[in-house]
Protein backbone atom coordinates (compact mmCIF):
# COMPACT_ATOMS: atom_id res chain seq x y z
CA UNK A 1 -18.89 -66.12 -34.02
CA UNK A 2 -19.59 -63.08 -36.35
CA UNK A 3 -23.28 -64.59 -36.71
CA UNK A 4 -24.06 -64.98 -33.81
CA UNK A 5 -23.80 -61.44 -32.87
CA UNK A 6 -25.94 -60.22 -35.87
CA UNK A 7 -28.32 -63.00 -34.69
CA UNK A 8 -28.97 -61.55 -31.38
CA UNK A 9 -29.05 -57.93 -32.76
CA UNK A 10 -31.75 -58.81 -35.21
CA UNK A 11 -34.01 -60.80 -32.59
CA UNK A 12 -33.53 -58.71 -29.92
CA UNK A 13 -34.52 -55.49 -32.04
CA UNK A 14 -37.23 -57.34 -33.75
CA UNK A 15 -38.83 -58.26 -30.46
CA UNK A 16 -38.62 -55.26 -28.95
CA UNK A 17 -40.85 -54.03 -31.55
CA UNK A 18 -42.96 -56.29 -31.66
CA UNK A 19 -43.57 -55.93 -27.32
CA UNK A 20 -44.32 -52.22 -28.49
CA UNK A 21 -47.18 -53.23 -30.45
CA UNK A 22 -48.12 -55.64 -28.21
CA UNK A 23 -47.37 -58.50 -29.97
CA UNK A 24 -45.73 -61.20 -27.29
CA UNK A 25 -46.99 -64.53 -27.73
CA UNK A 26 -44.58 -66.94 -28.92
CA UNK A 27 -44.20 -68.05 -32.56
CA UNK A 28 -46.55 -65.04 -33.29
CA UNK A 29 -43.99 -64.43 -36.46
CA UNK A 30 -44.61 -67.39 -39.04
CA UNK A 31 -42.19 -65.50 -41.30
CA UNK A 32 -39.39 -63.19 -41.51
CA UNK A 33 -37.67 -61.94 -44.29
CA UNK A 34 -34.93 -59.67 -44.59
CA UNK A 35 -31.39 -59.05 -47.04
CA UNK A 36 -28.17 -60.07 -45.02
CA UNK A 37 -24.57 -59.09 -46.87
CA UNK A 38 -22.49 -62.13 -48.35
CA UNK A 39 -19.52 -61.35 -45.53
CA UNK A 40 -21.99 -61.52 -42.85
CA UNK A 41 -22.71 -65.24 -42.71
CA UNK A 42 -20.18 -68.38 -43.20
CA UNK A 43 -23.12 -70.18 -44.77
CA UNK A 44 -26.98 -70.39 -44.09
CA UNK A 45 -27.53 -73.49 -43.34
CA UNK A 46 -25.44 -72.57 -39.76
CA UNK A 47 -27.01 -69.19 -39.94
CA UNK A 48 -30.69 -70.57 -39.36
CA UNK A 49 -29.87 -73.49 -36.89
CA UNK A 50 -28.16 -70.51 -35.01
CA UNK A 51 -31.34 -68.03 -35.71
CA UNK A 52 -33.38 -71.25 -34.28
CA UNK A 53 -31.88 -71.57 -31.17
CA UNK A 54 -31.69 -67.75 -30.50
CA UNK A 55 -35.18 -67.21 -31.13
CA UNK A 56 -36.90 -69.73 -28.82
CA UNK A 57 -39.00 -68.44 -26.06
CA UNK A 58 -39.66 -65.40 -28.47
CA UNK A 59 -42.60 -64.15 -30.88
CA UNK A 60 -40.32 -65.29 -33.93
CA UNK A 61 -39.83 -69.18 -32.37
CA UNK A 62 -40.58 -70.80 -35.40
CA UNK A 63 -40.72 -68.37 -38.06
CA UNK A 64 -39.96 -69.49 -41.83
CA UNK A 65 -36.86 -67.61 -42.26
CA UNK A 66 -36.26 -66.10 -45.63
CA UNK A 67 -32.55 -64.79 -46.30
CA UNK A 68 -31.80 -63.10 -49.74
CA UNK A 69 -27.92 -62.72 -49.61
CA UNK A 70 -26.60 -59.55 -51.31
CA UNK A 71 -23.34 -60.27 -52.71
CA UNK A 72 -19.93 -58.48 -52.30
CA UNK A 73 -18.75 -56.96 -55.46
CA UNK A 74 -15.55 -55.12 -56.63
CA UNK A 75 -15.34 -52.03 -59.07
CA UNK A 76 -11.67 -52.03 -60.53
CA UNK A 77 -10.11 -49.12 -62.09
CA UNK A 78 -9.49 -51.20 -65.21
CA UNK A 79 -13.39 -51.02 -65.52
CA UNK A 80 -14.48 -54.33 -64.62
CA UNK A 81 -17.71 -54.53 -62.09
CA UNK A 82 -18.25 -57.98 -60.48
CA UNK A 83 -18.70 -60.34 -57.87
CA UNK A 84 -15.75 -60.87 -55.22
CA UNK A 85 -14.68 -64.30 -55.05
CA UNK A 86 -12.29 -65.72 -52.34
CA UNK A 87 -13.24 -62.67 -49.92
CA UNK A 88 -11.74 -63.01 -45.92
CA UNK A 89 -15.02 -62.48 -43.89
CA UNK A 90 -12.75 -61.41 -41.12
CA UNK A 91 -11.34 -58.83 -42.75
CA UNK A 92 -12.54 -55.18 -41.82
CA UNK A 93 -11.49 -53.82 -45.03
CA UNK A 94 -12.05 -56.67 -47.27
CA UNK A 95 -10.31 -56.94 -51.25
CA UNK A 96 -10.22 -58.74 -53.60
CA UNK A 97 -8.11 -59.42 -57.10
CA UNK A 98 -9.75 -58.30 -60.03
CA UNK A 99 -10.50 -61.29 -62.46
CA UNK A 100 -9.52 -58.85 -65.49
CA UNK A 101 -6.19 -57.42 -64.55
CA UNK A 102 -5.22 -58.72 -61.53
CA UNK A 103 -5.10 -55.39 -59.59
CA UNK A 104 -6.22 -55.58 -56.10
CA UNK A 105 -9.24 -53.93 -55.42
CA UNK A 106 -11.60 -52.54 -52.39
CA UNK A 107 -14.40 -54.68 -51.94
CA UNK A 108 -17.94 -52.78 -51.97
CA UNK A 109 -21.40 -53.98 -50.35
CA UNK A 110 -21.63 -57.68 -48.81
CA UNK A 111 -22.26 -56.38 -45.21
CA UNK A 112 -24.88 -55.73 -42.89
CA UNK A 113 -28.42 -56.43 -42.38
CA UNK A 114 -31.56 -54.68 -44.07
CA UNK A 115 -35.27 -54.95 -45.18
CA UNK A 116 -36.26 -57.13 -42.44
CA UNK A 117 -40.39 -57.89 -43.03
CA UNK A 118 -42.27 -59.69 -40.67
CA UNK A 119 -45.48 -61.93 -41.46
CA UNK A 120 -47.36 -61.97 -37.96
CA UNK A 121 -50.16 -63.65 -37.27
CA UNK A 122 -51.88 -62.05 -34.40
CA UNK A 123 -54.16 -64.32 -31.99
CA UNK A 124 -57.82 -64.00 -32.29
CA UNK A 125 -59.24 -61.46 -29.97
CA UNK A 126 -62.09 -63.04 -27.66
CA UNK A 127 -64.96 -61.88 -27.76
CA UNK A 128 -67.33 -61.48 -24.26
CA UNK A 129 -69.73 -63.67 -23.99
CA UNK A 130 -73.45 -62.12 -23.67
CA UNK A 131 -75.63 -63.33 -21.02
CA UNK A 132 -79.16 -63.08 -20.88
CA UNK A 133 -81.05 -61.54 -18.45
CA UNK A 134 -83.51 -62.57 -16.13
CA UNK A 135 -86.32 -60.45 -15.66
């Protein structure tokens, strides 16, 4: 699974980070947000069971996941600019038929992974207790 693999890329970078800062705890993240292509995922519903799974154990167990899909879109010669509909995710050099001619055109955007934000809440630093002194 294509998913998967972006999945594991994106929690395994994210936490990485996060163990720089020193931010370990788990289900420190209560949200992530970040823009995922239209060819990347087969459909989000499967995308955050699969981000669920992958993330236990980790500082994002339990994060709100927010997912703003950027569409694939095709720029035909004829001058039409649009979505692509009917697009093989598979495909490493995706195309699609233009709705206004019917020439076949290169399919631009739809891929990859950006903008990832994190909302962390960061656990409450102790304070030492003071203890009198006996004189």
């Amino acid at each position: 699974m294509h998913e998967l693999g972006i999945i594991k890329q994106i929690v395994s970078t994210v936490c990485d980070q996060l163990s720089e800062q020193k931010i370990k705890s788990r289900g420190a993240v209560k949200k992530i947000s970040f823009k995922i292509g239209a060819l990347e995922l087969h459909g989000q519903e499967s995308f955050r069971q699969m981000f669920g799974v992958e993330s236990q154990g980790t500082p994002l167990e339990g994060a709100y996941l927010v997912l703003t899909v950027v569409p694939a879109a095709i720029k035909c010669s004829c001058g039409h600019e649009g979505p692509a509909g009917g697009v093989d995710h598979h495909s490493d050099m995706p195309i699609a038929e233009c709705p206004s001619c019917d020439k076949v055109c290169r399919v631009e955007g739809g891929r990859g992974v950006e903008a990832i934000d994190l909302e962390v809440e960061e656990p409450a630093v102790k304070k030492p207790r003071r203890t009198a002194k006996k004189s």
